[in-house]
C-alpha atoms as a PDB file:
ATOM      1  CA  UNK A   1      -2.692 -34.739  13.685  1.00  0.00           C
ATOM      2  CA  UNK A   2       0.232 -32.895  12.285  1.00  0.00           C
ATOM      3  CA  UNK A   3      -1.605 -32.612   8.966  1.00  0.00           C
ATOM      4  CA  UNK A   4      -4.818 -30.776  11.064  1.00  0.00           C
ATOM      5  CA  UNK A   5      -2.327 -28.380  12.464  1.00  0.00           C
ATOM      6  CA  UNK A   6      -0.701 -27.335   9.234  1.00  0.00           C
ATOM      7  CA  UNK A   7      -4.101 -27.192   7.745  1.00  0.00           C
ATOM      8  CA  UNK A   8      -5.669 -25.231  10.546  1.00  0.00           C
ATOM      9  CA  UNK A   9      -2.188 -22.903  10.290  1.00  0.00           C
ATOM     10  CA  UNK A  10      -2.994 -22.581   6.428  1.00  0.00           C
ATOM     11  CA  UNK A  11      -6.398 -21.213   6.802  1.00  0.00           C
ATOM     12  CA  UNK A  12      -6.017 -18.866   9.532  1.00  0.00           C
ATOM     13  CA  UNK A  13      -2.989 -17.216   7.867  1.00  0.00           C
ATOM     14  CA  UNK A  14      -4.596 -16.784   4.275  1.00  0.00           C
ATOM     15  CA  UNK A  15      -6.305 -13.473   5.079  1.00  0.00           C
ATOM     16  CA  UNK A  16      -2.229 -12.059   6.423  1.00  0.00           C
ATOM     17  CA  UNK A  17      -1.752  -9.405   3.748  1.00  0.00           C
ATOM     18  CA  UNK A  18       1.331 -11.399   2.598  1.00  0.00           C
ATOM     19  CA  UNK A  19       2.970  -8.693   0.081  1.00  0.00           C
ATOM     20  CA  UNK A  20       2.267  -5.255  -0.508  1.00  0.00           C
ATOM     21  CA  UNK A  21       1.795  -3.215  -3.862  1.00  0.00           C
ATOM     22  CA  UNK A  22       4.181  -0.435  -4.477  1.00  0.00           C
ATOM     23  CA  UNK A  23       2.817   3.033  -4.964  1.00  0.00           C
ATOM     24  CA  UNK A  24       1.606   4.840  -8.475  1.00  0.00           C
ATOM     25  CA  UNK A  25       4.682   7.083  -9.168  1.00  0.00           C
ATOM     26  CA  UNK A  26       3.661  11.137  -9.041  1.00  0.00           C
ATOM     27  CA  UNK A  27       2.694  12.277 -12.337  1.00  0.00           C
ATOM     28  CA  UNK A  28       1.107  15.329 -14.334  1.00  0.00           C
ATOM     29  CA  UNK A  29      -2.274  16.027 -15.548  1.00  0.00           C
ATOM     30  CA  UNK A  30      -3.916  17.972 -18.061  1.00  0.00           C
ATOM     31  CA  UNK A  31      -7.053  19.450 -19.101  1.00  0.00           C
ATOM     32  CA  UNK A  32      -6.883  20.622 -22.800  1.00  0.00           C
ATOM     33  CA  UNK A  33     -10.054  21.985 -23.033  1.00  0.00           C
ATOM     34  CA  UNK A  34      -9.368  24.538 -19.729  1.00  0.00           C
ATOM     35  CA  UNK A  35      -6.100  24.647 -20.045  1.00  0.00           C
ATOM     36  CA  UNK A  36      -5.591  23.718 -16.917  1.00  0.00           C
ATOM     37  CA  UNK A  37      -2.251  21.253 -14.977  1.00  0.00           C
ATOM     38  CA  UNK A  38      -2.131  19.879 -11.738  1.00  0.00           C
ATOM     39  CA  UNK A  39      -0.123  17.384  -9.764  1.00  0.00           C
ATOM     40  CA  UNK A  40      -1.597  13.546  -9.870  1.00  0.00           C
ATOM     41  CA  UNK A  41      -0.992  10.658  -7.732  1.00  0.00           C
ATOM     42  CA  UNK A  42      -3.141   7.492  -8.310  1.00  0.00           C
ATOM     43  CA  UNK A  43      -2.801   6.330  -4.936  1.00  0.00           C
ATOM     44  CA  UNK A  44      -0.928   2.840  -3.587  1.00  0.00           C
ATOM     45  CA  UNK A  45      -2.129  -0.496  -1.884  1.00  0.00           C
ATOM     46  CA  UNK A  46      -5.208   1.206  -0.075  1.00  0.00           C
ATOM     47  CA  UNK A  47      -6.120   3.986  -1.776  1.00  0.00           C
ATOM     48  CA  UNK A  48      -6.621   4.633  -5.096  1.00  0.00           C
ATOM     49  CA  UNK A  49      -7.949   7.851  -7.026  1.00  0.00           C
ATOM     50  CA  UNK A  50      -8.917   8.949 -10.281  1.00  0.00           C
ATOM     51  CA  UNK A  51      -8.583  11.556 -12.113  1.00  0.00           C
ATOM     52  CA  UNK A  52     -12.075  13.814 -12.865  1.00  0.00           C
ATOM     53  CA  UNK A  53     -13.874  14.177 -16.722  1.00  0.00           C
ATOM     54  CA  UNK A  54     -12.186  15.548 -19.291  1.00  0.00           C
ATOM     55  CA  UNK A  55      -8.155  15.289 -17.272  1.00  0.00           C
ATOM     56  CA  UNK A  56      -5.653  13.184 -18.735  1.00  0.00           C
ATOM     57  CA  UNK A  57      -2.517  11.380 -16.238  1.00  0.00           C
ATOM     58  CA  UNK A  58       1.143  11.882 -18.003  1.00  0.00           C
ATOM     59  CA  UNK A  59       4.174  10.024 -16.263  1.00  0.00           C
ATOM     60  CA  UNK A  60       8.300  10.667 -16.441  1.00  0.00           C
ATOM     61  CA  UNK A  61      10.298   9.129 -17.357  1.00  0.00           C
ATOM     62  CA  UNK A  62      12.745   7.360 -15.654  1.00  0.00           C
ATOM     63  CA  UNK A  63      16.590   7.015 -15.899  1.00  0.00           C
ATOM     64  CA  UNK A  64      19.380   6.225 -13.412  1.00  0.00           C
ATOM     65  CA  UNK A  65      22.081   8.672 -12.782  1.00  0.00           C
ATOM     66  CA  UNK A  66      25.730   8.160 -12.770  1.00  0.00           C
ATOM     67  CA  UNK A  67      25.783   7.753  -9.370  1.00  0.00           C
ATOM     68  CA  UNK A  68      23.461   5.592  -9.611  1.00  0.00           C
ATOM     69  CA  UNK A  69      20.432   7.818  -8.216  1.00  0.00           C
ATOM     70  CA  UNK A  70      17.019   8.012  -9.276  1.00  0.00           C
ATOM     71  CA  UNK A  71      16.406  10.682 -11.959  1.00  0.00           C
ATOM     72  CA  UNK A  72      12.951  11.565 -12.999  1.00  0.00           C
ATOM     73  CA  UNK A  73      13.205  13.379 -16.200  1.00  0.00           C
ATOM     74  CA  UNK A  74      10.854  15.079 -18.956  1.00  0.00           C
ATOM     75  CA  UNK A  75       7.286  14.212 -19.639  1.00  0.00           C
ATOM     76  CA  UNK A  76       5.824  13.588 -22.396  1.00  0.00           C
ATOM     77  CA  UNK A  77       2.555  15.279 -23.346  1.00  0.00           C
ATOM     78  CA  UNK A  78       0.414  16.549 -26.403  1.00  0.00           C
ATOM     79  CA  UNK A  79       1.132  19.915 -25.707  1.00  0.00           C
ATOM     80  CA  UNK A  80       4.617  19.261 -25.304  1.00  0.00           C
ATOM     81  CA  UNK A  81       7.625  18.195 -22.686  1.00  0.00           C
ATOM     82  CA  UNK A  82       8.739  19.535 -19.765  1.00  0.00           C
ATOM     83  CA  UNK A  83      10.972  19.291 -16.900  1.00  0.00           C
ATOM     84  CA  UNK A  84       9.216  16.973 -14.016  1.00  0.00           C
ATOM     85  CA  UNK A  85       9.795  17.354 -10.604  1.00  0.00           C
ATOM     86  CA  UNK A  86       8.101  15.539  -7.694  1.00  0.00           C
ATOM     87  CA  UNK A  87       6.666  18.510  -5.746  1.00  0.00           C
ATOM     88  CA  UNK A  88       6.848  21.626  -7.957  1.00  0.00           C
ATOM     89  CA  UNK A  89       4.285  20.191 -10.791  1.00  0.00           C
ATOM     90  CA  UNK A  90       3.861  23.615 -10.793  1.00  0.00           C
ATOM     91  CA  UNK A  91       7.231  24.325 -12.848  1.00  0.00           C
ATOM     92  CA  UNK A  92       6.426  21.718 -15.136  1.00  0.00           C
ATOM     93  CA  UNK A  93       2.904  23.485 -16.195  1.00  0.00           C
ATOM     94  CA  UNK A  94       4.126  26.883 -16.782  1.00  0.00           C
ATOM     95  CA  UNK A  95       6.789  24.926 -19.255  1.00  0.00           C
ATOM     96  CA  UNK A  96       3.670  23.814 -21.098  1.00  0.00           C
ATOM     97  CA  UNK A  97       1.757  27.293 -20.864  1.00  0.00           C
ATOM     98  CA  UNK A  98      -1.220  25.826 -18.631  1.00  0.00           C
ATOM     99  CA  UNK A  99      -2.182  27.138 -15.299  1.00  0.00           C
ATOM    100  CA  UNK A 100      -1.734  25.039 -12.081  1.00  0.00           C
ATOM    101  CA  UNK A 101      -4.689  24.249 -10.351  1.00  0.00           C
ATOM    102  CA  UNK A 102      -3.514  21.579  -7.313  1.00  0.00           C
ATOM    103  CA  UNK A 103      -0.830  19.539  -6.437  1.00  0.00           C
ATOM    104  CA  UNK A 104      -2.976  16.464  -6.367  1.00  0.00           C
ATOM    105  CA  UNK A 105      -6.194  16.762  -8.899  1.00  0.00           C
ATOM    106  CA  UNK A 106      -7.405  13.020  -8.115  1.00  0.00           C
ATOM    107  CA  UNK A 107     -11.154  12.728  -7.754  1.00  0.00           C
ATOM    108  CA  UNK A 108     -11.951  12.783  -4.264  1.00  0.00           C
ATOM    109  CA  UNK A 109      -9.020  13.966  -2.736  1.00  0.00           C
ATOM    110  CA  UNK A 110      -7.911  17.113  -0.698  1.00  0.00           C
ATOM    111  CA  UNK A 111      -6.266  20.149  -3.021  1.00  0.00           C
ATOM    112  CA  UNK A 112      -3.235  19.882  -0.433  1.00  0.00           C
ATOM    113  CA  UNK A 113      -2.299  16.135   0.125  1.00  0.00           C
ATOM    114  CA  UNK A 114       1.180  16.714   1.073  1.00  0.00           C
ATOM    115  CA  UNK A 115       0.449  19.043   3.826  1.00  0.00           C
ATOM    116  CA  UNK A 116      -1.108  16.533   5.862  1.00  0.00           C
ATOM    117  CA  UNK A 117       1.181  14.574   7.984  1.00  0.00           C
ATOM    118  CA  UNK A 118       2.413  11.408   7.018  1.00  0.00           C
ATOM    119  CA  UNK A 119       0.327   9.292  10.100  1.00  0.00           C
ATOM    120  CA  UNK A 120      -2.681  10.954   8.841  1.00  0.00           C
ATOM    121  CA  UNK A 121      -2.013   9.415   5.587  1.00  0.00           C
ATOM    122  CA  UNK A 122      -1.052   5.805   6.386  1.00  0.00           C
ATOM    123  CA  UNK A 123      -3.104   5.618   9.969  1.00  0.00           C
ATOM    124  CA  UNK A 124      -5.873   3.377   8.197  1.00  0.00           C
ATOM    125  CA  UNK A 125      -2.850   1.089   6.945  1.00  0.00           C
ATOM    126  CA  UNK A 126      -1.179   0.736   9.771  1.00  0.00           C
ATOM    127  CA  UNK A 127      -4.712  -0.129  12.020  1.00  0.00           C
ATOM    128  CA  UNK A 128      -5.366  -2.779   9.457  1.00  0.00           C
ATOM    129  CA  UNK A 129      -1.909  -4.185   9.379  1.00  0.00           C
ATOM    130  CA  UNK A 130      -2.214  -4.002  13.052  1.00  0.00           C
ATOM    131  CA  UNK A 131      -5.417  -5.844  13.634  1.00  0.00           C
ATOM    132  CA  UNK A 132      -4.358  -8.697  11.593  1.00  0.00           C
ATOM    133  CA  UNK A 133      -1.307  -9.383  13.334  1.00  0.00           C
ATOM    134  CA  UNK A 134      -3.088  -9.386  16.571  1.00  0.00           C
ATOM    135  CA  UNK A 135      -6.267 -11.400  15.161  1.00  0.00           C
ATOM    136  CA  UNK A 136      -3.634 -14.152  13.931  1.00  0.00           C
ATOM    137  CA  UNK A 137      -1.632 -14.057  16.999  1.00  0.00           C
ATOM    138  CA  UNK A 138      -4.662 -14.401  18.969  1.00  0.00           C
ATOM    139  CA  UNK A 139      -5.980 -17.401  16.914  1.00  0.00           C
ATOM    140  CA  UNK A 140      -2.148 -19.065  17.144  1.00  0.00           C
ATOM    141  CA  UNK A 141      -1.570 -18.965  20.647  1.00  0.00           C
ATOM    142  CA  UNK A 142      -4.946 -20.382  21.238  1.00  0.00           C
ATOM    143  CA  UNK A 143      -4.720 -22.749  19.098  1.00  0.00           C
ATOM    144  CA  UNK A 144      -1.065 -24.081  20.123  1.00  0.00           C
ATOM    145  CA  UNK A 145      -2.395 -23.461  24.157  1.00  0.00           C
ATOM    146  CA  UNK A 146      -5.219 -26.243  23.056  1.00  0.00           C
ATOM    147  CA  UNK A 147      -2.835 -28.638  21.636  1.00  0.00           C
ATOM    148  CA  UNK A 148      -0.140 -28.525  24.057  1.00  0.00           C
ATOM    149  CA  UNK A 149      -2.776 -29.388  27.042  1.00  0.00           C
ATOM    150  CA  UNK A 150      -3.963 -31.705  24.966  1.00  0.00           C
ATOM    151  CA  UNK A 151      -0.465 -33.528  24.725  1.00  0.00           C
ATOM    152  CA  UNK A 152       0.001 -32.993  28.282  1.00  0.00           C
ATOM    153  CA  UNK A 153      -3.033 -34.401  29.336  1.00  0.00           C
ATOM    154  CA  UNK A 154      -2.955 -37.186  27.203  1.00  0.00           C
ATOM    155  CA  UNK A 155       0.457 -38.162  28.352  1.00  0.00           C
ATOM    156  CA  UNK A 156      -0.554 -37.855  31.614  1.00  0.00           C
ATOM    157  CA  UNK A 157      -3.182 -40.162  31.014  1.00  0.00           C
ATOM    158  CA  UNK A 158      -0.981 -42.704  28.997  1.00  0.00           C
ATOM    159  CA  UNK A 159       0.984 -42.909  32.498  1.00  0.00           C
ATOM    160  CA  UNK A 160      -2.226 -43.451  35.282  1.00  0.00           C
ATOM    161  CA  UNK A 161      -3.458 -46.117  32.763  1.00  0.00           C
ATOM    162  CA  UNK A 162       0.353 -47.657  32.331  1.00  0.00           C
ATOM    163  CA  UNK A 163       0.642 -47.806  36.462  1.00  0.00           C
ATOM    164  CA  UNK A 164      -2.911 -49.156  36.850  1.00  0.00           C
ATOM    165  CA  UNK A 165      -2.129 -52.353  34.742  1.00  0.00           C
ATOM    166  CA  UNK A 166       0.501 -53.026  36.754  1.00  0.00           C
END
């Protein structure tokens, strides 16, 4: 019995999302046949986006302050390094000589990601972490309802038949 239940617990908890991914770090991209930069983010656990023909993703790189805080540094490209800042791209590709095009140039997405609102962004997450929880609750309490009336009836039963024999 107690090997059904842990079975039964088992299955119905494999589809939980157990761990989530981090998200790609904010990086650069460039077009060396336009000339063109833009912002790129590849996306995290439920989204992810690529970048378009003939664009190419760069990354910082990354070193920890005296402090101890997070420093993104200088990237790395073909046509040369600059300065990287989350947020002003835009600094980074006049330091290279290219022209800015969007703060996010992955295929498919909106020119302006970060001036959407951050439930906009993470609404679809949060449903489907949502559901889940409530689709496995569901299933648990039902399941741990059937067996406990179970017991109880049983014992109840184990009693009437003890009092009858006598």
């Amino acid at each position: 019995m107690r090997k059904f239940i842990l079975i039964t617990s088992l299955i119905l908890l494999f589809p939980v999302q157990i761990s989530q991914a981090a998200p790609a770090p904010w990086g650069l991209a460039l077009n060396y046949e336009t000339k063109e930069c833009a912002g790129f983010w590849a996306g995290d656990e439920f989204t992810g986006y690529g970048l378009p023909e003939g664009w190419k993703a760069y990354y910082p790189t990354h070193e920890s302050g005296a402090e101890g805080k997070n420093l993104w540094r200088k990237i790395q490209t073909e046509a040369g390094e600059c300065s990287f800042q989350m947020r002003n791209e835009e600094a980074c590709c006049m330091e290279l000589g290219y022209r800015f095009v969007s703060d996010n140039i992955g295929k498919g997405q909106i020119n302006k990601l970060r001036d959407r609102t951050v439930p906009e962004r993470q609404s679809k997450g949060i449903k489907a972490n949502a559901l889940w929880f409530v689709i496995v609750f569901l299933v648990l309490a039902a399941v741990t309802i059937f067996f406990l009336i179970r017991y109880l009836l049983r014992g109840r039963i184990t009693k009437e038949a003890g009092v009858d024999k006598k």
